[in-house]
PDB file of N, CA and C in Angstrom:
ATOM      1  N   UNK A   1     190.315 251.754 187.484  1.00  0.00           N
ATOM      2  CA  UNK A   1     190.073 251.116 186.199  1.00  0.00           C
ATOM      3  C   UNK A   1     189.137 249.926 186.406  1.00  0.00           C
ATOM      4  N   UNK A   2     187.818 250.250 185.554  1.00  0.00           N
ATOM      5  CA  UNK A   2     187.100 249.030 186.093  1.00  0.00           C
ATOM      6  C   UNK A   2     187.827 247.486 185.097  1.00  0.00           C
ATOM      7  N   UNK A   3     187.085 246.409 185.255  1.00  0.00           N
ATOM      8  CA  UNK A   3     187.292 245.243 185.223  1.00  0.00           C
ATOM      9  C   UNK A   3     186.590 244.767 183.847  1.00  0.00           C
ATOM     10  N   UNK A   4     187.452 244.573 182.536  1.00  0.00           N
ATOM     11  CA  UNK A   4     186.583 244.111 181.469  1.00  0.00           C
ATOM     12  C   UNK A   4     185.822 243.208 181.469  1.00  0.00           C
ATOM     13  N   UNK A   5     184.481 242.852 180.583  1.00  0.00           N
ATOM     14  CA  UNK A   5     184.330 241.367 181.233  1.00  0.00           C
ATOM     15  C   UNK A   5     184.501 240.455 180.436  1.00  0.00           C
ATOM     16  N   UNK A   6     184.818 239.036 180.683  1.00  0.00           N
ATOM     17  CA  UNK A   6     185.184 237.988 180.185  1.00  0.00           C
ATOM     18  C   UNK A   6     185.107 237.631 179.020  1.00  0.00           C
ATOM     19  N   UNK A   7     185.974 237.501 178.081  1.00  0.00           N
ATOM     20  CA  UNK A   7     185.121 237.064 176.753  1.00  0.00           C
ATOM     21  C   UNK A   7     186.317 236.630 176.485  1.00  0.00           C
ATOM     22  N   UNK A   8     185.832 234.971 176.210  1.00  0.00           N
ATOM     23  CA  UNK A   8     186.291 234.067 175.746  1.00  0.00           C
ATOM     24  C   UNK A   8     186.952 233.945 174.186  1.00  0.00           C
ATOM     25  N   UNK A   9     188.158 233.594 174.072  1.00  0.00           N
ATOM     26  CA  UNK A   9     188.950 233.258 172.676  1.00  0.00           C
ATOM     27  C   UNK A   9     188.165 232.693 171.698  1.00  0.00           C
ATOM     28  N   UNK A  10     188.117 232.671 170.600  1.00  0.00           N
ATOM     29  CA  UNK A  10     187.555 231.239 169.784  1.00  0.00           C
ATOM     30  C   UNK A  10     188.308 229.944 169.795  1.00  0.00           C
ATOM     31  N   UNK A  11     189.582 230.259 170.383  1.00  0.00           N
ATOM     32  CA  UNK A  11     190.020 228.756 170.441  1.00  0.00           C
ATOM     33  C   UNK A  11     189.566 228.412 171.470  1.00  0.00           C
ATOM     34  N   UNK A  12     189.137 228.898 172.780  1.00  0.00           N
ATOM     35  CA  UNK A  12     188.583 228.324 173.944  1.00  0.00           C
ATOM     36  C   UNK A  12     187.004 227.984 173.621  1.00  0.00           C
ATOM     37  N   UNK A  13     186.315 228.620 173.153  1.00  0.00           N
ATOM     38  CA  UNK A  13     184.747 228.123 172.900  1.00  0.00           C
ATOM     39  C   UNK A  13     184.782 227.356 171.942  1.00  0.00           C
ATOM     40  N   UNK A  14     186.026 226.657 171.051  1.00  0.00           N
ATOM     41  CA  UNK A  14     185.909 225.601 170.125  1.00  0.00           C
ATOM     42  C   UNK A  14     186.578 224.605 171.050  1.00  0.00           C
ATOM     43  N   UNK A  15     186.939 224.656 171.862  1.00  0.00           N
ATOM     44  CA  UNK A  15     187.310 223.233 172.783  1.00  0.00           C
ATOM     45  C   UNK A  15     186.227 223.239 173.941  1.00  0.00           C
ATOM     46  N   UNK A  16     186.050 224.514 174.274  1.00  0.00           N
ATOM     47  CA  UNK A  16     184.771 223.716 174.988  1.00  0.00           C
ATOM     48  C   UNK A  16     183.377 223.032 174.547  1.00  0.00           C
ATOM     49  N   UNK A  17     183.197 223.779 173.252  1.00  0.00           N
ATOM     50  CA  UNK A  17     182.277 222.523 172.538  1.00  0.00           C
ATOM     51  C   UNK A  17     182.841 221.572 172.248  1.00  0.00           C
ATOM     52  N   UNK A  18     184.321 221.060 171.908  1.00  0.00           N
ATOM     53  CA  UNK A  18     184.474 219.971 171.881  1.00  0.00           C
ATOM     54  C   UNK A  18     183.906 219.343 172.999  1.00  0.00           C
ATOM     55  N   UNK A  19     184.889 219.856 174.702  1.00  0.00           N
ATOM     56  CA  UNK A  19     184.419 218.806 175.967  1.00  0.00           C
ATOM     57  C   UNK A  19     182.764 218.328 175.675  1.00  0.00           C
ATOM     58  N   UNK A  20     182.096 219.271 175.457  1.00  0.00           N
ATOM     59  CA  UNK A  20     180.729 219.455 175.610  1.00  0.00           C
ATOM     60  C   UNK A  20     180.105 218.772 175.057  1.00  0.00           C
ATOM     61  N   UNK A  21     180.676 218.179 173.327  1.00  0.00           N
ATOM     62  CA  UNK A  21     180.135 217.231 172.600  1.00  0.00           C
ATOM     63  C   UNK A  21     180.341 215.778 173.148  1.00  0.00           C
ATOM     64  N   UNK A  22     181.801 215.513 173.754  1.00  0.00           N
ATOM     65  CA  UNK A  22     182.086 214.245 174.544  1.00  0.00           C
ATOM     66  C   UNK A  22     181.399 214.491 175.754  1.00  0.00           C
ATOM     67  N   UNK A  23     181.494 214.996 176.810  1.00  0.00           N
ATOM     68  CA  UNK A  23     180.384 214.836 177.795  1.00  0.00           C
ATOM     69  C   UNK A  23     179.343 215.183 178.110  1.00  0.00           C
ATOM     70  N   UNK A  24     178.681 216.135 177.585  1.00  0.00           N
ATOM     71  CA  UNK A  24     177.063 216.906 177.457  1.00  0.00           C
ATOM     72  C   UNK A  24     176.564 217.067 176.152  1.00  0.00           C
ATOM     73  N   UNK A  25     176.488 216.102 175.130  1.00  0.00           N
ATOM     74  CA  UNK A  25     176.305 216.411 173.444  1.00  0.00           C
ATOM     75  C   UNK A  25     175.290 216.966 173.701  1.00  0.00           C
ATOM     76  N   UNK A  26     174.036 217.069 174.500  1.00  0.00           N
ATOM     77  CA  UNK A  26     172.221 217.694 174.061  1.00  0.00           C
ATOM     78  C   UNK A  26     172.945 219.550 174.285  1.00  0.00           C
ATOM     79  N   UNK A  27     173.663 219.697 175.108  1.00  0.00           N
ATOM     80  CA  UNK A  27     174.396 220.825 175.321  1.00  0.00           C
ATOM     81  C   UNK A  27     175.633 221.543 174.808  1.00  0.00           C
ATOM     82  N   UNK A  28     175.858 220.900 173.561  1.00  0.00           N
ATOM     83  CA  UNK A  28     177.148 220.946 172.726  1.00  0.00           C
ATOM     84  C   UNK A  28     176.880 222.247 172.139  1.00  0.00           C
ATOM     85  N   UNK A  29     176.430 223.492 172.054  1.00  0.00           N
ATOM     86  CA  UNK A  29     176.607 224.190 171.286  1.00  0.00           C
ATOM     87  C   UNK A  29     177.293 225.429 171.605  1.00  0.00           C
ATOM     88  N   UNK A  30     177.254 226.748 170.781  1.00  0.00           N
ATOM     89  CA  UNK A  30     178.253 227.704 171.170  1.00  0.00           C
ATOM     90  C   UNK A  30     177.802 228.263 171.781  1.00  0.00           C
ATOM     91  N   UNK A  31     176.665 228.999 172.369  1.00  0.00           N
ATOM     92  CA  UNK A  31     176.205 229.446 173.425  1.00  0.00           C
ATOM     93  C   UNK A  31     176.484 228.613 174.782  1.00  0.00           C
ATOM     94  N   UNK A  32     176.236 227.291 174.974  1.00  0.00           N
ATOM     95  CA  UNK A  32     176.208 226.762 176.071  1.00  0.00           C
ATOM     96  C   UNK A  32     177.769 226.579 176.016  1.00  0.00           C
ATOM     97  N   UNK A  33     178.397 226.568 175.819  1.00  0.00           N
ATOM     98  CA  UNK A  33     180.048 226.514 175.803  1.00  0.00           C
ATOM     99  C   UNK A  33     180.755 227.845 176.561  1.00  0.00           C
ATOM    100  N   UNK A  34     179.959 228.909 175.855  1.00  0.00           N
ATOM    101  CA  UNK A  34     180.495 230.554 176.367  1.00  0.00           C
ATOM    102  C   UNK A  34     179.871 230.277 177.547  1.00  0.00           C
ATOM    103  N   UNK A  35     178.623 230.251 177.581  1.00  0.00           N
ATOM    104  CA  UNK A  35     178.263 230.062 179.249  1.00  0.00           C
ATOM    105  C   UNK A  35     179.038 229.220 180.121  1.00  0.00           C
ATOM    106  N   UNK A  36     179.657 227.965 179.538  1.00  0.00           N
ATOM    107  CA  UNK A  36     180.421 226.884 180.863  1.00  0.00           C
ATOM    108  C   UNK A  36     181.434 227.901 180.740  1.00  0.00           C
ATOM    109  N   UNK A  37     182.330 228.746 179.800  1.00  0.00           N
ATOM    110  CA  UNK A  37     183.281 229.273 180.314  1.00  0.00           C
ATOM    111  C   UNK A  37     183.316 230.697 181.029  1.00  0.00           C
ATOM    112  N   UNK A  38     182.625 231.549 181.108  1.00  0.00           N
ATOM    113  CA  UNK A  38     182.025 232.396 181.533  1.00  0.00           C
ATOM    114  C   UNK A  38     181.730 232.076 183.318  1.00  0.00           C
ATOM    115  N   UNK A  39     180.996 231.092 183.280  1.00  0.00           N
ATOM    116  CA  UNK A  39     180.779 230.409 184.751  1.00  0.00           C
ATOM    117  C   UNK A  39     182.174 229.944 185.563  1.00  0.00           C
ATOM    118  N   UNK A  40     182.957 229.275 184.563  1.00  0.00           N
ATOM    119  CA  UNK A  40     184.538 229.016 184.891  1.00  0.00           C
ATOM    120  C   UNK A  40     185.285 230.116 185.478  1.00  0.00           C
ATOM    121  N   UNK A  41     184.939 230.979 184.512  1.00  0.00           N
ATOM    122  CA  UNK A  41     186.092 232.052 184.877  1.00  0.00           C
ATOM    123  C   UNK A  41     185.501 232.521 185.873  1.00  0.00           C
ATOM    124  N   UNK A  42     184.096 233.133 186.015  1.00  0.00           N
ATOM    125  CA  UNK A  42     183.270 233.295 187.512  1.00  0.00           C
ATOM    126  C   UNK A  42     183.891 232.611 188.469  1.00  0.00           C
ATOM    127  N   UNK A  43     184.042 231.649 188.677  1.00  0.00           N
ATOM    128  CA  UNK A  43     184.324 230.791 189.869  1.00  0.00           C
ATOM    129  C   UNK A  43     185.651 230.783 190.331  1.00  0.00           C
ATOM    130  N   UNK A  44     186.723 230.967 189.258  1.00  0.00           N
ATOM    131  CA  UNK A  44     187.999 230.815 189.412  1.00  0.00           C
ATOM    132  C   UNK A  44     188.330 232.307 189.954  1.00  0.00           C
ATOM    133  N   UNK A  45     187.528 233.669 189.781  1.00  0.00           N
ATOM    134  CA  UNK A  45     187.993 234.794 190.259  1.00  0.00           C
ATOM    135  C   UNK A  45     187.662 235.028 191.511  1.00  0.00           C
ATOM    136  N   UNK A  46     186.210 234.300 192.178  1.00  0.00           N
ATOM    137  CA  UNK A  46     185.881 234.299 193.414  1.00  0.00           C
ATOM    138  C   UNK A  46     186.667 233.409 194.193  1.00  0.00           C
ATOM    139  N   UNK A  47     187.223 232.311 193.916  1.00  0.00           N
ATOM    140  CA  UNK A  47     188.294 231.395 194.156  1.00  0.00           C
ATOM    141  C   UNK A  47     189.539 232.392 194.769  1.00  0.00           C
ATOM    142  N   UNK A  48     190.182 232.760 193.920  1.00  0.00           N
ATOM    143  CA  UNK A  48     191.409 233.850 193.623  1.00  0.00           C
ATOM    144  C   UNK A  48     190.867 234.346 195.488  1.00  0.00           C
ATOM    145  N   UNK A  49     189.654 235.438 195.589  1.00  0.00           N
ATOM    146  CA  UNK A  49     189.547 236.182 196.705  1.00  0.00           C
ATOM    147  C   UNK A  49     189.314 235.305 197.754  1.00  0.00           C
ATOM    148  N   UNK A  50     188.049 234.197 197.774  1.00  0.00           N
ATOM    149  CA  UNK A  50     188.076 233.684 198.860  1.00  0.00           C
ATOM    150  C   UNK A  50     188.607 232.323 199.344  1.00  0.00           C
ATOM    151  N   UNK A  51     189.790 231.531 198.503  1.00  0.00           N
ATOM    152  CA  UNK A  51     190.143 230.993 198.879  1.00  0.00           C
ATOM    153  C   UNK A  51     191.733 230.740 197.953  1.00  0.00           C
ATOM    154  N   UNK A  52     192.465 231.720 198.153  1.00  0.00           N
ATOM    155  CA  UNK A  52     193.773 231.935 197.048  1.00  0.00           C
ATOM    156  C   UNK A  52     194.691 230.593 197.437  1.00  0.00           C
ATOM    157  N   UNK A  53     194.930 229.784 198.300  1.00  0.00           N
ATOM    158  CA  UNK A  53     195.994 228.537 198.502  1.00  0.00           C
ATOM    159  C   UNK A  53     195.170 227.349 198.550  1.00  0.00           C
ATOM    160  N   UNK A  54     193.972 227.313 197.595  1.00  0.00           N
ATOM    161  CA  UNK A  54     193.169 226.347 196.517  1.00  0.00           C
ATOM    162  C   UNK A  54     193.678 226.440 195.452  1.00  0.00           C
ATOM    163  N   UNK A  55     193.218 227.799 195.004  1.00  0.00           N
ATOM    164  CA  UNK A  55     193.493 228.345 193.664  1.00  0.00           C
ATOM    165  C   UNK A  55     195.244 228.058 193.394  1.00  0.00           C
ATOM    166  N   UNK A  56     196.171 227.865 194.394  1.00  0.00           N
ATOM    167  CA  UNK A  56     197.631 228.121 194.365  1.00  0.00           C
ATOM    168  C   UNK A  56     197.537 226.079 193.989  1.00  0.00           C
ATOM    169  N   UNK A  57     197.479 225.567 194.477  1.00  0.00           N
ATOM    170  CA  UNK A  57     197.158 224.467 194.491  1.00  0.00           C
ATOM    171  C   UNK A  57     196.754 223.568 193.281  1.00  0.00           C
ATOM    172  N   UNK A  58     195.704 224.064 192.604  1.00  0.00           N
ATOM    173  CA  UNK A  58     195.133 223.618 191.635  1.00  0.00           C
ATOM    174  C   UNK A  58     195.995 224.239 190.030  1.00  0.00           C
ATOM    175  N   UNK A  59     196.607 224.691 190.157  1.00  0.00           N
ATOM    176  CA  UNK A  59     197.625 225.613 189.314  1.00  0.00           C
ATOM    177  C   UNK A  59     198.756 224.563 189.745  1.00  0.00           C
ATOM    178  N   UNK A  60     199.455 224.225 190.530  1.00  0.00           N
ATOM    179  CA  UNK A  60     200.484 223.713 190.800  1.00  0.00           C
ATOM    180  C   UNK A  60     200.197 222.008 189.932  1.00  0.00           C
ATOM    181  N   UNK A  61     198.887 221.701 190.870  1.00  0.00           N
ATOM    182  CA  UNK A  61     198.704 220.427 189.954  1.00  0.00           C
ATOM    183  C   UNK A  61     198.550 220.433 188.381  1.00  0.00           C
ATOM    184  N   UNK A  62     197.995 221.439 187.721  1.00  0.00           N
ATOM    185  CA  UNK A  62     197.808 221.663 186.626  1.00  0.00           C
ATOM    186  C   UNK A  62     199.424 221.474 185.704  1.00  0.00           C
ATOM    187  N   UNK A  63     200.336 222.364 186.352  1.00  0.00           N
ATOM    188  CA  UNK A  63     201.791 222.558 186.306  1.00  0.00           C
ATOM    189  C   UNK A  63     202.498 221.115 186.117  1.00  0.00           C
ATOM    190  N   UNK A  64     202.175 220.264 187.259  1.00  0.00           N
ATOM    191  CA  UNK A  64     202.829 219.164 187.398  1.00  0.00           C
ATOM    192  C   UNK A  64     202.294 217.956 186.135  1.00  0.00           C
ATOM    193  N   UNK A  65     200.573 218.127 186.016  1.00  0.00           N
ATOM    194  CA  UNK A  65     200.090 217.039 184.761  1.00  0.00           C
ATOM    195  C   UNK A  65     200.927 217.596 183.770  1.00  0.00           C
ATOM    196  N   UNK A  66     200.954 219.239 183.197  1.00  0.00           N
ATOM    197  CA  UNK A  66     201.794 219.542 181.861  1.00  0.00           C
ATOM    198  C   UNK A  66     203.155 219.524 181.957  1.00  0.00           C
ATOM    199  N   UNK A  67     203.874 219.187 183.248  1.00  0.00           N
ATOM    200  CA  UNK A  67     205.289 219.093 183.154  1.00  0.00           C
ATOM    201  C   UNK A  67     205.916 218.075 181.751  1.00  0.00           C
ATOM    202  N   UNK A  68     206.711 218.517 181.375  1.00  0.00           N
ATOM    203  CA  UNK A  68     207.592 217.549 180.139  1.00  0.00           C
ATOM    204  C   UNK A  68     207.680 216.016 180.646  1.00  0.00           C
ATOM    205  N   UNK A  69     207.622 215.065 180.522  1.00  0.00           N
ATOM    206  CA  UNK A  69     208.283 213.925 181.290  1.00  0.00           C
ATOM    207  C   UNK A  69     209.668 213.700 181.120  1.00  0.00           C
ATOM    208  N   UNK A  70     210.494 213.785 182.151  1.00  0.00           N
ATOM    209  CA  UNK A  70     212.246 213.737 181.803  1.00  0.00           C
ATOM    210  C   UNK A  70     212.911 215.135 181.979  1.00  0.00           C
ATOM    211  N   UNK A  71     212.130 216.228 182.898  1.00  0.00           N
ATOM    212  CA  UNK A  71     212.394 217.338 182.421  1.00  0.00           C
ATOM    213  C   UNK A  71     212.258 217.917 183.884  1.00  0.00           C
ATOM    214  N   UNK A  72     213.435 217.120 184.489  1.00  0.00           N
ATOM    215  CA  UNK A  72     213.695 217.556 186.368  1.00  0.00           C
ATOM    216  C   UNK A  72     214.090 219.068 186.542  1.00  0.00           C
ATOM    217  N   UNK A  73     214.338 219.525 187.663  1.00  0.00           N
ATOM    218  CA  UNK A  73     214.986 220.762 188.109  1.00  0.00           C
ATOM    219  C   UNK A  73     216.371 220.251 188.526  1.00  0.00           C
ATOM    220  N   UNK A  74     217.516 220.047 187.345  1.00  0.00           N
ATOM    221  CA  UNK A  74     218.760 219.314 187.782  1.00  0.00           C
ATOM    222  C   UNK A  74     219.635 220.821 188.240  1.00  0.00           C
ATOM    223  N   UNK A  75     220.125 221.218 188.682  1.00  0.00           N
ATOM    224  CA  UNK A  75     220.772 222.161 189.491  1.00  0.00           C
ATOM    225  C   UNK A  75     222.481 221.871 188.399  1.00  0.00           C
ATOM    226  N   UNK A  76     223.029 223.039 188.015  1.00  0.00           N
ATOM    227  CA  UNK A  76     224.533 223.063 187.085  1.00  0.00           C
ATOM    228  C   UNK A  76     225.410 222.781 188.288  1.00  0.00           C
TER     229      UNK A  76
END
C-alpha cells in the first residue's frame, strides 16, 4: 500500500498562517503555510527513520509542555 501524501487540515494551515503572520508576515499566506507544513511533516518522517530516539524525545517534551499542571502519576 503506497503512502498518501500529506495534506494538511484547514485547521493546521489556519494556524500556520497565524505563526507566519507573527513571525514571517511578508510570508503569511496560504500557500507559504502548506509549504512550512508540508516541509514539517517531510522532516519529521525522515526523522522517524533516521533518527527515531530524537523523534522519541521531542514528543516526550512536547507531552511534558501540554501536561495539565497538578496532574501527577499518583499510583491508588
Amino acid at each position: 500500500m503506497a503512502n498518501e501524501p500529506f495534506k494538511p487540515s484547514e485547521e493546521d494551515i489556519q494556524s500556520a498562517m497565524l505563526y507566519k503572520k507573527h513571525f514571517d508576515p511578508e510570508h503569511a499566506t496560504r500557500e507559504e503555510a502548506i509549504a512550512m507544513l508540508k516541509d514539517l511533516n517531510s522532516d519529521f518522517h525522515r526523522m522517524a527513520h533516521d533518527n527515531p530516539e530524537r523523534l522519541l524525545e521531542l514528543q516526550q517534551k512536547v507531552d511534558r509542555k501540554n501536561k495539565p499542571k497538578g496532574s501527577g502519576n499518583s499510583a491508588s
